[in-house]
PDB file of N, CA and C in Angstrom:
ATOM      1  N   UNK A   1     -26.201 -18.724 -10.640  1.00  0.00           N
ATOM      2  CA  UNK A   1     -27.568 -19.205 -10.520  1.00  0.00           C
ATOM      3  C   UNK A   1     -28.509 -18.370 -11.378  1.00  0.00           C
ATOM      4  N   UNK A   2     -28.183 -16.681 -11.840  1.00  0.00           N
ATOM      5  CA  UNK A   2     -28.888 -16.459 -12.748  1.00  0.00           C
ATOM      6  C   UNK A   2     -29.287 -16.562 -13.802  1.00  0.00           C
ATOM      7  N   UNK A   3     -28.068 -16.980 -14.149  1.00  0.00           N
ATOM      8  CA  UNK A   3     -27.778 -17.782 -15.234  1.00  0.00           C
ATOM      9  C   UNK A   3     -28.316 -18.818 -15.591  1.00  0.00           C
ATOM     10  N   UNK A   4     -29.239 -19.115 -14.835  1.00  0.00           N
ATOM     11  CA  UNK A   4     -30.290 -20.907 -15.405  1.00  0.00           C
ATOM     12  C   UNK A   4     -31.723 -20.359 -14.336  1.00  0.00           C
ATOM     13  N   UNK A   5     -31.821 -19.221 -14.274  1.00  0.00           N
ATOM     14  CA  UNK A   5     -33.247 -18.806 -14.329  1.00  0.00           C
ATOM     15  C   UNK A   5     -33.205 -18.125 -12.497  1.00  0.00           C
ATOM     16  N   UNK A   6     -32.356 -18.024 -11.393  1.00  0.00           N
ATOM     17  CA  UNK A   6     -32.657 -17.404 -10.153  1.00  0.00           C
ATOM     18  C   UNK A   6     -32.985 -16.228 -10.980  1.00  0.00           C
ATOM     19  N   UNK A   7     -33.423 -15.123 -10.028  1.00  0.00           N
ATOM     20  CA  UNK A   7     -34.032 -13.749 -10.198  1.00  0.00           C
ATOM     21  C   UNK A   7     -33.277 -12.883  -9.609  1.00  0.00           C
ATOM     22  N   UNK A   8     -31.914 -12.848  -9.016  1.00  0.00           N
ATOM     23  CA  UNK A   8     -31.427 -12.423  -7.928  1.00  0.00           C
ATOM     24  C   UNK A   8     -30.582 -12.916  -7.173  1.00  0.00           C
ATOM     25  N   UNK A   9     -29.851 -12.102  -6.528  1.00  0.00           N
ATOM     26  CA  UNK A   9     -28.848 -13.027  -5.532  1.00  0.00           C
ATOM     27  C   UNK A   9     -28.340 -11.821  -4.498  1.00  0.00           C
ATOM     28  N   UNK A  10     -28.323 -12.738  -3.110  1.00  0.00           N
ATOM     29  CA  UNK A  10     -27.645 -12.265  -2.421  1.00  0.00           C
ATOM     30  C   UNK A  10     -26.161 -12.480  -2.029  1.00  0.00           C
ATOM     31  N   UNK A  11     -25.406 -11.315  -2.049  1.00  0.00           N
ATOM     32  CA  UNK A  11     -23.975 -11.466  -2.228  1.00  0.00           C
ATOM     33  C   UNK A  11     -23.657 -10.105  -1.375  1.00  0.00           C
ATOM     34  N   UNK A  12     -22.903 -10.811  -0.376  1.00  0.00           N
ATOM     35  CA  UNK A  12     -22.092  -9.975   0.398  1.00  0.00           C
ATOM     36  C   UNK A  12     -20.587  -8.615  -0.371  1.00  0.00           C
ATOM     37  N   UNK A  13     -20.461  -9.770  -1.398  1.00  0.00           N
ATOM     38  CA  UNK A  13     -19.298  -9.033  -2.180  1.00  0.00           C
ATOM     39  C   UNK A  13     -19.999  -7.310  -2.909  1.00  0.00           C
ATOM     40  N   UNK A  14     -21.230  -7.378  -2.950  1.00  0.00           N
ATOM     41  CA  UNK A  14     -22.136  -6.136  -3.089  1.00  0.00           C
ATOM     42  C   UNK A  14     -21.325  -5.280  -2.463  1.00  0.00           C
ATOM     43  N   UNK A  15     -20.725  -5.354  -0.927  1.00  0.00           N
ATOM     44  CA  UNK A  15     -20.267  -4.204  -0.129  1.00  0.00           C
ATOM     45  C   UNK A  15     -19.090  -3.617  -0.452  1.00  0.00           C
ATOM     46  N   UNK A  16     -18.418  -4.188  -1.672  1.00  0.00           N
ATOM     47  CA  UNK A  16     -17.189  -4.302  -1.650  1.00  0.00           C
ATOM     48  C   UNK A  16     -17.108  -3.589  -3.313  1.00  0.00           C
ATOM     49  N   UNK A  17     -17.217  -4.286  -4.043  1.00  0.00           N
ATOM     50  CA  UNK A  17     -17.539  -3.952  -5.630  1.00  0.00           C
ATOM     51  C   UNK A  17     -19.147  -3.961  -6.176  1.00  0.00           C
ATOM     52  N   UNK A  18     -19.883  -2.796  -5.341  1.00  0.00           N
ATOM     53  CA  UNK A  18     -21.709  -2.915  -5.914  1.00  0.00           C
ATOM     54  C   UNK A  18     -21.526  -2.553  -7.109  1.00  0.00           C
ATOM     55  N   UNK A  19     -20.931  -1.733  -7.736  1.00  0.00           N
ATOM     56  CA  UNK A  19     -21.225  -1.576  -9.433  1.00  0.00           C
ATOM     57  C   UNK A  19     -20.746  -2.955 -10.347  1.00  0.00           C
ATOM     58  N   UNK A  20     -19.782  -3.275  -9.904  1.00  0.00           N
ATOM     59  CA  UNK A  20     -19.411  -4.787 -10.909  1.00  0.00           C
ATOM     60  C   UNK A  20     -20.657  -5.814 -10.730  1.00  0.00           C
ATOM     61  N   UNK A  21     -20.921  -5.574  -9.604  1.00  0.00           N
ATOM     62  CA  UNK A  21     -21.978  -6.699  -9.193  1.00  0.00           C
ATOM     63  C   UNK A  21     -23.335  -6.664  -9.647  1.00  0.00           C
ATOM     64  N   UNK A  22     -23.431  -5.031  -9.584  1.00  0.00           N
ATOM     65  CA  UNK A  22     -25.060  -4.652 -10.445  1.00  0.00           C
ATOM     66  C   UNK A  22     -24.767  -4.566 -11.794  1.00  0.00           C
ATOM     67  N   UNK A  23     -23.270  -4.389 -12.553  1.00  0.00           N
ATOM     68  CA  UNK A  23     -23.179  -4.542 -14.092  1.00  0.00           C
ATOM     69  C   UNK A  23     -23.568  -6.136 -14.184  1.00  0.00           C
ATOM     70  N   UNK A  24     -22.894  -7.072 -13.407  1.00  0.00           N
ATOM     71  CA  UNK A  24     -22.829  -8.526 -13.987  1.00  0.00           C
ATOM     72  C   UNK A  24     -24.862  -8.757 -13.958  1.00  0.00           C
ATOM     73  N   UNK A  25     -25.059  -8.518 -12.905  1.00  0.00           N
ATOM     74  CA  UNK A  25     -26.473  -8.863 -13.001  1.00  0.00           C
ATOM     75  C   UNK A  25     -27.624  -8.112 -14.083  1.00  0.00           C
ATOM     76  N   UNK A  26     -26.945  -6.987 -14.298  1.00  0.00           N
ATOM     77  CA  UNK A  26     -27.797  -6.568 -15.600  1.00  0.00           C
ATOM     78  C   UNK A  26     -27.426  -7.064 -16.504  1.00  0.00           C
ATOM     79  N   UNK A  27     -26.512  -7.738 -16.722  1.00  0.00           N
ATOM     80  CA  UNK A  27     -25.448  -8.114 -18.513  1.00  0.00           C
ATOM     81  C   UNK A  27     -26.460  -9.892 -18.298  1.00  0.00           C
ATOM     82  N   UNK A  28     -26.557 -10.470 -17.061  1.00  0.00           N
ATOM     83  CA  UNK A  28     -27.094 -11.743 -16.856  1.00  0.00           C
ATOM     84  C   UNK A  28     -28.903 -11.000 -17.373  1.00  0.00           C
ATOM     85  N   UNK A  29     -29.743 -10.517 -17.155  1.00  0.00           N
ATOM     86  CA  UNK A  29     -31.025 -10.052 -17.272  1.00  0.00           C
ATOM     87  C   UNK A  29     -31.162  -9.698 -18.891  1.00  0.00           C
ATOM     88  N   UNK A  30     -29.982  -9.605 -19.581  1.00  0.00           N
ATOM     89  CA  UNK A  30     -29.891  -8.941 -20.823  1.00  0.00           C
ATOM     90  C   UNK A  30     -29.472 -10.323 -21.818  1.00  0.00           C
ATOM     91  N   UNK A  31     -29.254 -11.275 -21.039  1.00  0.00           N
ATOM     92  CA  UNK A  31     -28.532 -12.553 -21.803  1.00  0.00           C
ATOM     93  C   UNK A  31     -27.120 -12.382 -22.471  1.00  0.00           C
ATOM     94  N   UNK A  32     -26.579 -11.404 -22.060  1.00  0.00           N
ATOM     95  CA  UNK A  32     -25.548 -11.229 -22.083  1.00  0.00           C
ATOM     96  C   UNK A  32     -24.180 -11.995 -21.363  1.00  0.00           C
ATOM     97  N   UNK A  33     -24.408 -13.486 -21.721  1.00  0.00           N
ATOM     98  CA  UNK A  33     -23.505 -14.070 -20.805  1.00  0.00           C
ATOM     99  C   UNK A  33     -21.956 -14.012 -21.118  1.00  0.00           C
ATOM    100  N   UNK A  34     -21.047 -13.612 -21.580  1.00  0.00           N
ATOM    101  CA  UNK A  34     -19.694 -13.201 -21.887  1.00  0.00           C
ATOM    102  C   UNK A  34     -19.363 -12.168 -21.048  1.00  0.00           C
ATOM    103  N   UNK A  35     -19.951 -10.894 -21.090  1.00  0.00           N
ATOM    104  CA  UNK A  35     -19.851  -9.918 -20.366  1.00  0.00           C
ATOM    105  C   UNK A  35     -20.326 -10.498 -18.595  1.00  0.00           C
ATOM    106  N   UNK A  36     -21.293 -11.024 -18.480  1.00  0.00           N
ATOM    107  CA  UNK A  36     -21.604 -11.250 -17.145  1.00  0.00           C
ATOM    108  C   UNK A  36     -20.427 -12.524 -16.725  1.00  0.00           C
ATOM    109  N   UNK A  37     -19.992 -13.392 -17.422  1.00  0.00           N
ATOM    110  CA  UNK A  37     -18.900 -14.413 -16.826  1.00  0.00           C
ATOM    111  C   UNK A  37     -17.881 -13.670 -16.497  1.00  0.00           C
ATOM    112  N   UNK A  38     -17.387 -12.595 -17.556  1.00  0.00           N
ATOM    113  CA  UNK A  38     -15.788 -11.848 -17.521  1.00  0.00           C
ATOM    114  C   UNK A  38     -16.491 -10.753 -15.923  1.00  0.00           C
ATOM    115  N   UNK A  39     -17.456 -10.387 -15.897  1.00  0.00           N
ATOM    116  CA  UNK A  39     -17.513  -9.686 -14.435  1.00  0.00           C
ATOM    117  C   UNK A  39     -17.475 -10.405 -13.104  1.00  0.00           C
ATOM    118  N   UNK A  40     -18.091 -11.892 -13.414  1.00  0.00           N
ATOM    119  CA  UNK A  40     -18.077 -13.023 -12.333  1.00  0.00           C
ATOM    120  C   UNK A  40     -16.872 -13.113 -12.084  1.00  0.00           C
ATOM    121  N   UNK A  41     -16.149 -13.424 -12.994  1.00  0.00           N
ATOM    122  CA  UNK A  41     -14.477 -13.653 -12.618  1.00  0.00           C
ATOM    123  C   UNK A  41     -13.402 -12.852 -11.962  1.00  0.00           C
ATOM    124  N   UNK A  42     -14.012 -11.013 -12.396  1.00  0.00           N
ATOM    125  CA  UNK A  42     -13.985 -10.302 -11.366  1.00  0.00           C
ATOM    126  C   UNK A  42     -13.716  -9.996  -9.971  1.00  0.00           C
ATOM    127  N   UNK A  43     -14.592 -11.146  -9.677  1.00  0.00           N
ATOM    128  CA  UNK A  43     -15.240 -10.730  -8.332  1.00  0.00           C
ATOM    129  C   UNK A  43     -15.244 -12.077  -7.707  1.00  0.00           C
ATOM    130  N   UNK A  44     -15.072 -13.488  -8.226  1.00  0.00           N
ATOM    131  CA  UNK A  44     -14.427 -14.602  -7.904  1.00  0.00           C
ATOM    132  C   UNK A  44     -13.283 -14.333  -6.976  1.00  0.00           C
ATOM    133  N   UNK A  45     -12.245 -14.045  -7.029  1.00  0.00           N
ATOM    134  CA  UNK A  45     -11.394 -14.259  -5.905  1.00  0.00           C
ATOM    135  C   UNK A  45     -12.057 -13.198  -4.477  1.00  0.00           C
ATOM    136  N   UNK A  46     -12.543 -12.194  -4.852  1.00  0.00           N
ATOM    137  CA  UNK A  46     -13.305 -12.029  -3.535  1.00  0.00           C
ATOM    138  C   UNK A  46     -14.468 -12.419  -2.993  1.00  0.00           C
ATOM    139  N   UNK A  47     -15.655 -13.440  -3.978  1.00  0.00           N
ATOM    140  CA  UNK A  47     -16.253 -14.015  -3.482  1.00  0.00           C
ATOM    141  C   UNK A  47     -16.056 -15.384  -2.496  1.00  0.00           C
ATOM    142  N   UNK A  48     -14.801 -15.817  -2.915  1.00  0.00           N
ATOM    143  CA  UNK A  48     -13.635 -17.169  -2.776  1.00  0.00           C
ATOM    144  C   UNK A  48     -13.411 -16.669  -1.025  1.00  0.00           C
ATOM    145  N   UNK A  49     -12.833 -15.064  -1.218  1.00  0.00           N
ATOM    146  CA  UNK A  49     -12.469 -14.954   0.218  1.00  0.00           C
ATOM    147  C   UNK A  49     -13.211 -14.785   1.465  1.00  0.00           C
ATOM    148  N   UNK A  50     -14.445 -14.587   0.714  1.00  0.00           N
ATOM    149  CA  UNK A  50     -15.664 -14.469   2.240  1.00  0.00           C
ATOM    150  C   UNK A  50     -15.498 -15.451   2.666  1.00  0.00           C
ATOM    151  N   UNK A  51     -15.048 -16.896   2.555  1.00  0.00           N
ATOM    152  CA  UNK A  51     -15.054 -18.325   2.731  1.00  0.00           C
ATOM    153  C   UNK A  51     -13.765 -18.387   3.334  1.00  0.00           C
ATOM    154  N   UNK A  52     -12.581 -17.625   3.428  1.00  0.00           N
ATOM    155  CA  UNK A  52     -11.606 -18.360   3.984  1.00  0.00           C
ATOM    156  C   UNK A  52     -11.815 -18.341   5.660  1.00  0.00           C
ATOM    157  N   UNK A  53     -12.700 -18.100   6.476  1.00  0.00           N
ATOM    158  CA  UNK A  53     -13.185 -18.084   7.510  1.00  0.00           C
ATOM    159  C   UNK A  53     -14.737 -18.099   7.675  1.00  0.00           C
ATOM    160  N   UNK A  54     -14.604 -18.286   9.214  1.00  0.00           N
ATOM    161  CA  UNK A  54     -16.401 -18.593   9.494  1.00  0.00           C
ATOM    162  C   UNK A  54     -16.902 -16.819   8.906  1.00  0.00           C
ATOM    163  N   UNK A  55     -17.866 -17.078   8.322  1.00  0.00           N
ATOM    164  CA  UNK A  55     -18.699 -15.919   8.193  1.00  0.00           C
ATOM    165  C   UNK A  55     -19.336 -15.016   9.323  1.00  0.00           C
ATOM    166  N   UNK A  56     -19.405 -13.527   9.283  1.00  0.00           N
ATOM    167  CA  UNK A  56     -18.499 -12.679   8.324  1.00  0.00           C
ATOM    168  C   UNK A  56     -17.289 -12.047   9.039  1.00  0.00           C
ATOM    169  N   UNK A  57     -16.297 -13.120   9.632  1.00  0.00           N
ATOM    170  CA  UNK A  57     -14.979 -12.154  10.036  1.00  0.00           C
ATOM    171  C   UNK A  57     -14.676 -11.542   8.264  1.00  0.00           C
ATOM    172  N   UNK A  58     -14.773 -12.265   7.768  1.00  0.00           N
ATOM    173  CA  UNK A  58     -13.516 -12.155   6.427  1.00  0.00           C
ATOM    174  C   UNK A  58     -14.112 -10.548   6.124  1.00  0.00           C
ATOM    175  N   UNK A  59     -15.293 -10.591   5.904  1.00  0.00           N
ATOM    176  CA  UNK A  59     -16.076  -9.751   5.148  1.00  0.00           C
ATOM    177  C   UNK A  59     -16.379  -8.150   6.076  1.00  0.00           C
ATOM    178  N   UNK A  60     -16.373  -8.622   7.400  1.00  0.00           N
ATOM    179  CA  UNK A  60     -16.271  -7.214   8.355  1.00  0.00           C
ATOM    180  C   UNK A  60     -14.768  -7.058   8.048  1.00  0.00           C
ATOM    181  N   UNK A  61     -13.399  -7.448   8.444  1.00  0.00           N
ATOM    182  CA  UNK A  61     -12.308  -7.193   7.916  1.00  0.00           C
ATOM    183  C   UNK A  61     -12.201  -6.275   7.241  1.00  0.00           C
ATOM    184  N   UNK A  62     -12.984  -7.083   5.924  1.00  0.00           N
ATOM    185  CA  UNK A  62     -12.672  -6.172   4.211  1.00  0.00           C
ATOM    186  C   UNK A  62     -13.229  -5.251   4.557  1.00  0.00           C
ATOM    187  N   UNK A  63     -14.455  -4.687   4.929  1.00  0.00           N
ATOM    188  CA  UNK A  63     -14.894  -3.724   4.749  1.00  0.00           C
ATOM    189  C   UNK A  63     -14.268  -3.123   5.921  1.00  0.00           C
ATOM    190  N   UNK A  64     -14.108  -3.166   7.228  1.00  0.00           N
ATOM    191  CA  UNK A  64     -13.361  -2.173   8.007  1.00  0.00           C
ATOM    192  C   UNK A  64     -12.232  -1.611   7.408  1.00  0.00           C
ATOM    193  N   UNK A  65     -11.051  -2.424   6.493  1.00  0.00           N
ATOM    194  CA  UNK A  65      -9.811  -2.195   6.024  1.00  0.00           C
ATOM    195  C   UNK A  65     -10.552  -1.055   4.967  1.00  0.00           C
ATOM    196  N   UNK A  66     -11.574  -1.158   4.121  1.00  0.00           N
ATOM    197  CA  UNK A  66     -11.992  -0.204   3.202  1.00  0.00           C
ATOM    198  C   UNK A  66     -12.872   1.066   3.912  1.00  0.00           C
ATOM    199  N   UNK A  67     -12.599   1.010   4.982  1.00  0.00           N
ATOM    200  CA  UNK A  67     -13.440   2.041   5.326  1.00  0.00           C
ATOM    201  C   UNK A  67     -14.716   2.260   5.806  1.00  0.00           C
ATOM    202  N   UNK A  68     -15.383   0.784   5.229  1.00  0.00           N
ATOM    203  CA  UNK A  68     -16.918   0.886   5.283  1.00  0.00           C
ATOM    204  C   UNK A  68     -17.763   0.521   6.587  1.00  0.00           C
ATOM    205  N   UNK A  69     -16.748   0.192   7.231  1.00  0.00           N
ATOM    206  CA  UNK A  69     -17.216  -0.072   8.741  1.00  0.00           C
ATOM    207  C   UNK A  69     -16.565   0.479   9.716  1.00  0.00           C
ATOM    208  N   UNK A  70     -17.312   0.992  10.906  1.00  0.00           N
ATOM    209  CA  UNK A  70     -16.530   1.708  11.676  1.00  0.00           C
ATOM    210  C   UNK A  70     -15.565   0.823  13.046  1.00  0.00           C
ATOM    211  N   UNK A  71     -16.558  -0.031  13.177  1.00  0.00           N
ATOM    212  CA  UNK A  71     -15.880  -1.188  14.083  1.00  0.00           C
ATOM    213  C   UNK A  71     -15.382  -2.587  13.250  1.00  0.00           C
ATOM    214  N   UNK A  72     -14.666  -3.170  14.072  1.00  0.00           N
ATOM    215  CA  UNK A  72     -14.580  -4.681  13.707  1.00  0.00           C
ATOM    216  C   UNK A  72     -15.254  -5.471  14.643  1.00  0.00           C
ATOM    217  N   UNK A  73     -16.583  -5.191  14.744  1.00  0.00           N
ATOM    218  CA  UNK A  73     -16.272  -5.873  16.170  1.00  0.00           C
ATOM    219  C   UNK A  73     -17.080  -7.500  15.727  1.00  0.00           C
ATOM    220  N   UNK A  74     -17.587  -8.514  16.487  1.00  0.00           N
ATOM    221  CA  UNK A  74     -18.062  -9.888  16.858  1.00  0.00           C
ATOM    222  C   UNK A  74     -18.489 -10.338  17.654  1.00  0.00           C
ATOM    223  N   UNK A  75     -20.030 -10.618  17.479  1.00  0.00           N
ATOM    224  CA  UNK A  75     -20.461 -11.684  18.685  1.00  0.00           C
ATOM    225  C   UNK A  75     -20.002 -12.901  19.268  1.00  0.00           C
ATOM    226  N   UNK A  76     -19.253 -13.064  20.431  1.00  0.00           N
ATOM    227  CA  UNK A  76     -18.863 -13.941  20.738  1.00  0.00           C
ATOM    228  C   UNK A  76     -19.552 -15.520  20.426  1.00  0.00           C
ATOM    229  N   UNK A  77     -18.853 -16.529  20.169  1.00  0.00           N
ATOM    230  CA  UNK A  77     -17.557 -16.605  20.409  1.00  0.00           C
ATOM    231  C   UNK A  77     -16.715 -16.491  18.899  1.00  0.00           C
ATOM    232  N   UNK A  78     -16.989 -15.495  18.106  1.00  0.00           N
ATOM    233  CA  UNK A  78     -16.329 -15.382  16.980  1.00  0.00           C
ATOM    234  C   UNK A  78     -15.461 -14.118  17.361  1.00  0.00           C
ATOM    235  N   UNK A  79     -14.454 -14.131  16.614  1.00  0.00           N
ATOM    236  CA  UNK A  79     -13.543 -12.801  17.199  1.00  0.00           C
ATOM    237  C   UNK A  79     -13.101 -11.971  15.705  1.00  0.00           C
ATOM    238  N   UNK A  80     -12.420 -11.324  15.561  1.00  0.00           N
ATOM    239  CA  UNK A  80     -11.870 -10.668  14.541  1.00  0.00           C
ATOM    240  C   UNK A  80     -10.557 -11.571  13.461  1.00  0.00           C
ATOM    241  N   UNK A  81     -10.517 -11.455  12.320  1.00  0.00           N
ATOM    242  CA  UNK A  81      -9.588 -12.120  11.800  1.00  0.00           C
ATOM    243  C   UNK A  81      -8.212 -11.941  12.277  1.00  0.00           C
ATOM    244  N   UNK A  82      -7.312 -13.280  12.551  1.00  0.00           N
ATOM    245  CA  UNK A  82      -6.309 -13.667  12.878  1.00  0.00           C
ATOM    246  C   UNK A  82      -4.902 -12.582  11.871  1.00  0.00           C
ATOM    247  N   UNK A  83      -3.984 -12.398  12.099  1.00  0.00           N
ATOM    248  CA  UNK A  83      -3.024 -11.605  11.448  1.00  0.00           C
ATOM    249  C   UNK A  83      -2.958 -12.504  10.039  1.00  0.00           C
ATOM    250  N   UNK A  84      -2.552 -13.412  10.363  1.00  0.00           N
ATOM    251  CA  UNK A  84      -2.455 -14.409   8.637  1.00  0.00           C
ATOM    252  C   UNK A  84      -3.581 -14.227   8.020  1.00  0.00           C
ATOM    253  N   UNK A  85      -5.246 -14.429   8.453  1.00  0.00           N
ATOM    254  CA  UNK A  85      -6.297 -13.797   7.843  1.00  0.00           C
ATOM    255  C   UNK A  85      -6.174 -12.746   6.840  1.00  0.00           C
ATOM    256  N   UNK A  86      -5.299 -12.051   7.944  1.00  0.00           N
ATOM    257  CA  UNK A  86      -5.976 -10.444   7.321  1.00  0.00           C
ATOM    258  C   UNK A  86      -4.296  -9.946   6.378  1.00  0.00           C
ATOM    259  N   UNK A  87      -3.494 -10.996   6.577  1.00  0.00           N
ATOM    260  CA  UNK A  87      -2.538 -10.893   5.417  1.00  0.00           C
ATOM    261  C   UNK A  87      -3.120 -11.564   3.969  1.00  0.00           C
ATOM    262  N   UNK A  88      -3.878 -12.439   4.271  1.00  0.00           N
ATOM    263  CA  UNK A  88      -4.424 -12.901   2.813  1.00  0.00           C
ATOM    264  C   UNK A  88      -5.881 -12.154   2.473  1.00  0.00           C
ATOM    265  N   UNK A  89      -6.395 -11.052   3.317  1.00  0.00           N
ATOM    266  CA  UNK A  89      -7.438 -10.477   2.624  1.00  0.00           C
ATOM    267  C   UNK A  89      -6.646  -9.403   2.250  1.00  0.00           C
ATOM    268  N   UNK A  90      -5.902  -8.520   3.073  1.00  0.00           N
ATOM    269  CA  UNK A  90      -4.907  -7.726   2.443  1.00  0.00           C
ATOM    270  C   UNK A  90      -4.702  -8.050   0.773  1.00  0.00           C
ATOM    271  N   UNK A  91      -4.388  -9.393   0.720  1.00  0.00           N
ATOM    272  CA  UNK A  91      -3.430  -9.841  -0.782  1.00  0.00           C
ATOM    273  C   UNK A  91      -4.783  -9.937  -1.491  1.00  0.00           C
ATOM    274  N   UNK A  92      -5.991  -9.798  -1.589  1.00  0.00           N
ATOM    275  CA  UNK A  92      -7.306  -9.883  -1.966  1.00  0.00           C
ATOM    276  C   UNK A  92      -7.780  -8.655  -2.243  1.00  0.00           C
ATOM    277  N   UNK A  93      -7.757  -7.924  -1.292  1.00  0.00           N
ATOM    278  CA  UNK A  93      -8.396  -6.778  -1.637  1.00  0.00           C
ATOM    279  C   UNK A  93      -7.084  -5.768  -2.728  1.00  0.00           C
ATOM    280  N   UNK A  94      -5.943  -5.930  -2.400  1.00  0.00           N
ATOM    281  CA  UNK A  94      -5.054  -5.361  -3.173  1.00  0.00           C
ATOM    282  C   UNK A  94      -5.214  -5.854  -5.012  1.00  0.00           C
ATOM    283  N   UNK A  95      -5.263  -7.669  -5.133  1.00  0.00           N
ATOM    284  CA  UNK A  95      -5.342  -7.334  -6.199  1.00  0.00           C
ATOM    285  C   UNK A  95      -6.572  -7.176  -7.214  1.00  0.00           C
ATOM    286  N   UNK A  96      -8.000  -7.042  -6.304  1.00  0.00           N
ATOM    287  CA  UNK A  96      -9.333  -6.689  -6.459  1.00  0.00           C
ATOM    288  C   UNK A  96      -9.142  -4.765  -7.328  1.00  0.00           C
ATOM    289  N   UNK A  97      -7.965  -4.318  -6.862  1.00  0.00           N
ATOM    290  CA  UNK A  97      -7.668  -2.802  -6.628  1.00  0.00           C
ATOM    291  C   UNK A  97      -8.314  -1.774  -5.613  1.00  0.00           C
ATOM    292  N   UNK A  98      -8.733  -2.747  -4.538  1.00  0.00           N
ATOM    293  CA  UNK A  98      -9.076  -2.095  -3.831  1.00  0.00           C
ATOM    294  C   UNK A  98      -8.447  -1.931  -2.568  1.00  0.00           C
TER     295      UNK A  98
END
C-alpha cells in the first residue's frame, strides 16, 4: 500500500523482523521499489502466517517461541495454537532464520 501513496503501515510482522520491515519502508519512502519488493518477499511467508489462524494466536506463538513474550496466554474463547499450528509456524519461523 506504500507503494501507491499509504504513509505507513501497521504490521504485526514488526515484532518479529523490525529492521527488514523499517529497511523495506525506507527503500519504499526513497522510491526505491526493487529493494523494497525483494524485502516484502522477505517477510511474505511470515506475513502469510499471521493468517493461518484467528488473530493473534499465530503471532503470540511466534513471538513466545522467540522469546519475546513471556506468556502465551488468550482471552477466552481463543486458546493457544494447536500442535499442527505450531508445527507450521515452527517451519516459518525456521526458514525466516529465525
Amino acid at each position: 500500500m506504500m507503494a501507491i501513496g499509504a504513509c505507513g503501515l501497521m504490521n504485526a510482522v514488526g515484532n518479529l523482523k523490525p529492521k527488514v520491515l523499517a529497511e523495506m519502508c525506507e527503500a519504499v519512502f526513497k522510491g526505491d521499489f526493487v529493494t523494497s519488493q525483494r524485502l516484502h518477499e522477505q517477510l511474505l511467508e511470515i506475513n502469510k502466517a499471521v493468517f493461518f489462524d484467528t488473530n493473534p494466536i499465530p503471532m503470540k506463538y511466534m513471538m513466545k517461541k522467540l522469546g519475546l513474550l513471556a506468556d502465551n496466554e488468550h482471552r477466552l474463547p481463543m486458546v493457544g495454537a494447536t500442535p499442527e499450528l505450531a508445527a507450521k509456524l515452527d517451519g516459518v519461523l525456521e526458514r525466516a532464520g529465525l
